[in-house]
Protein backbone atom coordinates (compact mmCIF):
# COMPACT_ATOMS: atom_id res chain seq x y z
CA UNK A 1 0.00 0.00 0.00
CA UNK A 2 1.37 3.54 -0.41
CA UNK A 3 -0.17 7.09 0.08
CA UNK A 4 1.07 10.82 -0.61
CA UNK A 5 0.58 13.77 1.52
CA UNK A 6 0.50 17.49 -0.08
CA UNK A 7 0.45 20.46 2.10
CA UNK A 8 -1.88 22.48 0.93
CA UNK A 9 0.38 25.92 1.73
CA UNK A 10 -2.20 27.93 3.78
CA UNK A 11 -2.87 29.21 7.18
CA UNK A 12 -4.49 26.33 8.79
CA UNK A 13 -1.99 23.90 7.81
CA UNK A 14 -4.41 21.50 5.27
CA UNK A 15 -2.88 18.51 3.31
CA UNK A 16 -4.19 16.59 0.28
CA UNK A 17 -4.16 13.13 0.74
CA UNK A 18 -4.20 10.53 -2.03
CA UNK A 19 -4.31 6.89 -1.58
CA UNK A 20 -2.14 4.81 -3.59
CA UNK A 21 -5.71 3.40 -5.26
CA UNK A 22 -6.67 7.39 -6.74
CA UNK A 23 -8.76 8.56 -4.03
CA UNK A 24 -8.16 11.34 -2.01
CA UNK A 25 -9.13 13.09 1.56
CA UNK A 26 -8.42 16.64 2.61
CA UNK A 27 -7.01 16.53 6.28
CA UNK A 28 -7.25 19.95 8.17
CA UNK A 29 -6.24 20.93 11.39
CA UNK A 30 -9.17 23.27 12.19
CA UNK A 31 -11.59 21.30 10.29
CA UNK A 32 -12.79 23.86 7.54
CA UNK A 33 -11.89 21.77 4.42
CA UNK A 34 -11.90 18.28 5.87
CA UNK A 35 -11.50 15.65 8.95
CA UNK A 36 -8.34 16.05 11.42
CA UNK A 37 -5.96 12.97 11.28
CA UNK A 38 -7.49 11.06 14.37
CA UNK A 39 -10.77 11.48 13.07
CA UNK A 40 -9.72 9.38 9.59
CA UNK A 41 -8.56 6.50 11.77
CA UNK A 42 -11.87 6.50 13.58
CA UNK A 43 -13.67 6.39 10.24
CA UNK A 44 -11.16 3.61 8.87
CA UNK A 45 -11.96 1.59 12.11
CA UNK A 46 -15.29 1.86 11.21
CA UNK A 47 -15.22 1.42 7.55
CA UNK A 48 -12.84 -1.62 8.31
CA UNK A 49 -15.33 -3.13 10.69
CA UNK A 50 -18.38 -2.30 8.89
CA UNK A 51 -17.29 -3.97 6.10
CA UNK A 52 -16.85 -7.00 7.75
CA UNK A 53 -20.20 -7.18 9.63
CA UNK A 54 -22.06 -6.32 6.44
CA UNK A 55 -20.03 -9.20 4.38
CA UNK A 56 -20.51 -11.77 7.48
CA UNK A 57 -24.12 -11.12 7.77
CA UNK A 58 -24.49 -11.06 4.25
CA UNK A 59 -22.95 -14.68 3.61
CA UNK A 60 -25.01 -15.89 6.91
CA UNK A 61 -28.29 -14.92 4.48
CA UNK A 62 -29.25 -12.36 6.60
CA UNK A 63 -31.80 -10.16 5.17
CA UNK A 64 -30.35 -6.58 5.93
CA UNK A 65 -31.12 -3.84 4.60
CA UNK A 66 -28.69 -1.14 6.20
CA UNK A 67 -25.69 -1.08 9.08
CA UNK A 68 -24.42 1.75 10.78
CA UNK A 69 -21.66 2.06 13.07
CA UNK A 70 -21.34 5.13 15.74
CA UNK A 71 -17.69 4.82 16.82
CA UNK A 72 -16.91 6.89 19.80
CA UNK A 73 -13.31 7.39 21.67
CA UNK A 74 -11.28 9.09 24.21
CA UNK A 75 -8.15 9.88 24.08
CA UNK A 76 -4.94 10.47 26.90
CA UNK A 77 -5.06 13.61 28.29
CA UNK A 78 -1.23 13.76 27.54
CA UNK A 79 0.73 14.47 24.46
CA UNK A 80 0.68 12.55 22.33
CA UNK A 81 -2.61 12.24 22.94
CA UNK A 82 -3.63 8.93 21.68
CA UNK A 83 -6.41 6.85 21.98
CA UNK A 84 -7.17 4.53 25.00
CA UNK A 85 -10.74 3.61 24.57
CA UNK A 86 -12.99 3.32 21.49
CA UNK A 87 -16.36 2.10 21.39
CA UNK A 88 -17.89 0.59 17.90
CA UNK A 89 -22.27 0.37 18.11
CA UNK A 90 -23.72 -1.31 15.12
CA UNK A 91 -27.14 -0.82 14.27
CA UNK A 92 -28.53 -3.49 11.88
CA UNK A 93 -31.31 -2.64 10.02
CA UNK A 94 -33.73 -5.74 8.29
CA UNK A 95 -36.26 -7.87 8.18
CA UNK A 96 -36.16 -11.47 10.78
CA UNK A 97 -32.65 -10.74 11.59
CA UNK A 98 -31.26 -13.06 13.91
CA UNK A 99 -29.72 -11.22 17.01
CA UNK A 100 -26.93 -14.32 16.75
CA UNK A 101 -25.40 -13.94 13.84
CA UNK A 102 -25.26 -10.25 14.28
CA UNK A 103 -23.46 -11.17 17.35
CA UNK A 104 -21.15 -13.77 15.52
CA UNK A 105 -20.44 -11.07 12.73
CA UNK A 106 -19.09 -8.50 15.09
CA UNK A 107 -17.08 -10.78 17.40
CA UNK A 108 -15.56 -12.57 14.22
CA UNK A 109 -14.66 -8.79 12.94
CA UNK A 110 -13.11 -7.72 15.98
CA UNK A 111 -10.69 -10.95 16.61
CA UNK A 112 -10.45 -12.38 13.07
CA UNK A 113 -10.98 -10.24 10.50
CA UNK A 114 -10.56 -6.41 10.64
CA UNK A 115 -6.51 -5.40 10.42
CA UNK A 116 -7.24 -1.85 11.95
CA UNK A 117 -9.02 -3.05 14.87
CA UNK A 118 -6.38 -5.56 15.82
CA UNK A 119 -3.58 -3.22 15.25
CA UNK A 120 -5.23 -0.53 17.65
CA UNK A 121 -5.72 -3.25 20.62
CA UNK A 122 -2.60 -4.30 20.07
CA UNK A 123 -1.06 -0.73 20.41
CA UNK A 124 -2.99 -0.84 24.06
CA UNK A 125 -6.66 0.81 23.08
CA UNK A 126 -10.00 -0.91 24.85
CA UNK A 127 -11.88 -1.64 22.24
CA UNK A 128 -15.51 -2.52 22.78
CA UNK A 129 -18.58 -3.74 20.87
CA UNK A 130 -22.65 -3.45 21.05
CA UNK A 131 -25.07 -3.41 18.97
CA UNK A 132 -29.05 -2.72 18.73
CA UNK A 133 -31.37 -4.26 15.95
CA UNK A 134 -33.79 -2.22 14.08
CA UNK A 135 -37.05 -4.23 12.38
CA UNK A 136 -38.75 -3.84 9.49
């Protein structure tokens, strides 16, 4: 994998990121043109597990028909201030989803399957799980 980072030469010290697939994110210090660093690994811990929990439940014949995940963390009060405690909640959205699998799906994400997950808990960061399930 590879990535660049472009300063963006103004005031509130803005980069241009582009990830070696083409895409690209603005990252901004004072959050006027796009998400601050910490915030993009929150989102890639959720993207990363989402995609997971979606692709479990999905192959488990689940009949879903939307998941959202609220991740929530704290961080050290010291510099560098990083994170010590992030919470994932999943909301599963369907029809005669069984509360099971959606179990299964996000304990198999968190130990087996999601890189970014396993890299942050084993940098020291709680991680924790819940979930709610949303009929029909």
């Amino acid at each position: 994998m590879t990535a660049s980072v472009d300063w963006l030469k103004n005031e509130a010290i803005n980069f241009k990121t582009k990830s070696g697939s083409g895409h690209t994110v603005v990252v901004d210090s004072k959050q006027e043109l796009g998400a601050r660093p910490m915030e993009l690994m929150l989102m890639g811990l959720g993207g990363c597990a989402s995609y997971d929990v979606v692709s479990i439940l999905q192959k488990s014949r689940q009949n879903i028909s939307d998941v959202r995940c609220e991740v929530s963390a704290k961080r050290a009060d010291s510099i560098p201030a990083v994170f010590t405690d992030i919470h994932l909640h999943f909301i599963i959205t369907g029809k005669d989803i069984k509360e099971s699998q959606v179990a299964k799906a996000i304990e198999l994400s968190a130990t087996k399957y999601c890189s970014a997950s396993k890299m942050l808990a084993d940098g020291g960061v709680v991680i924790t799980h819940d979930y709610e399930i949303v009929g029909e």
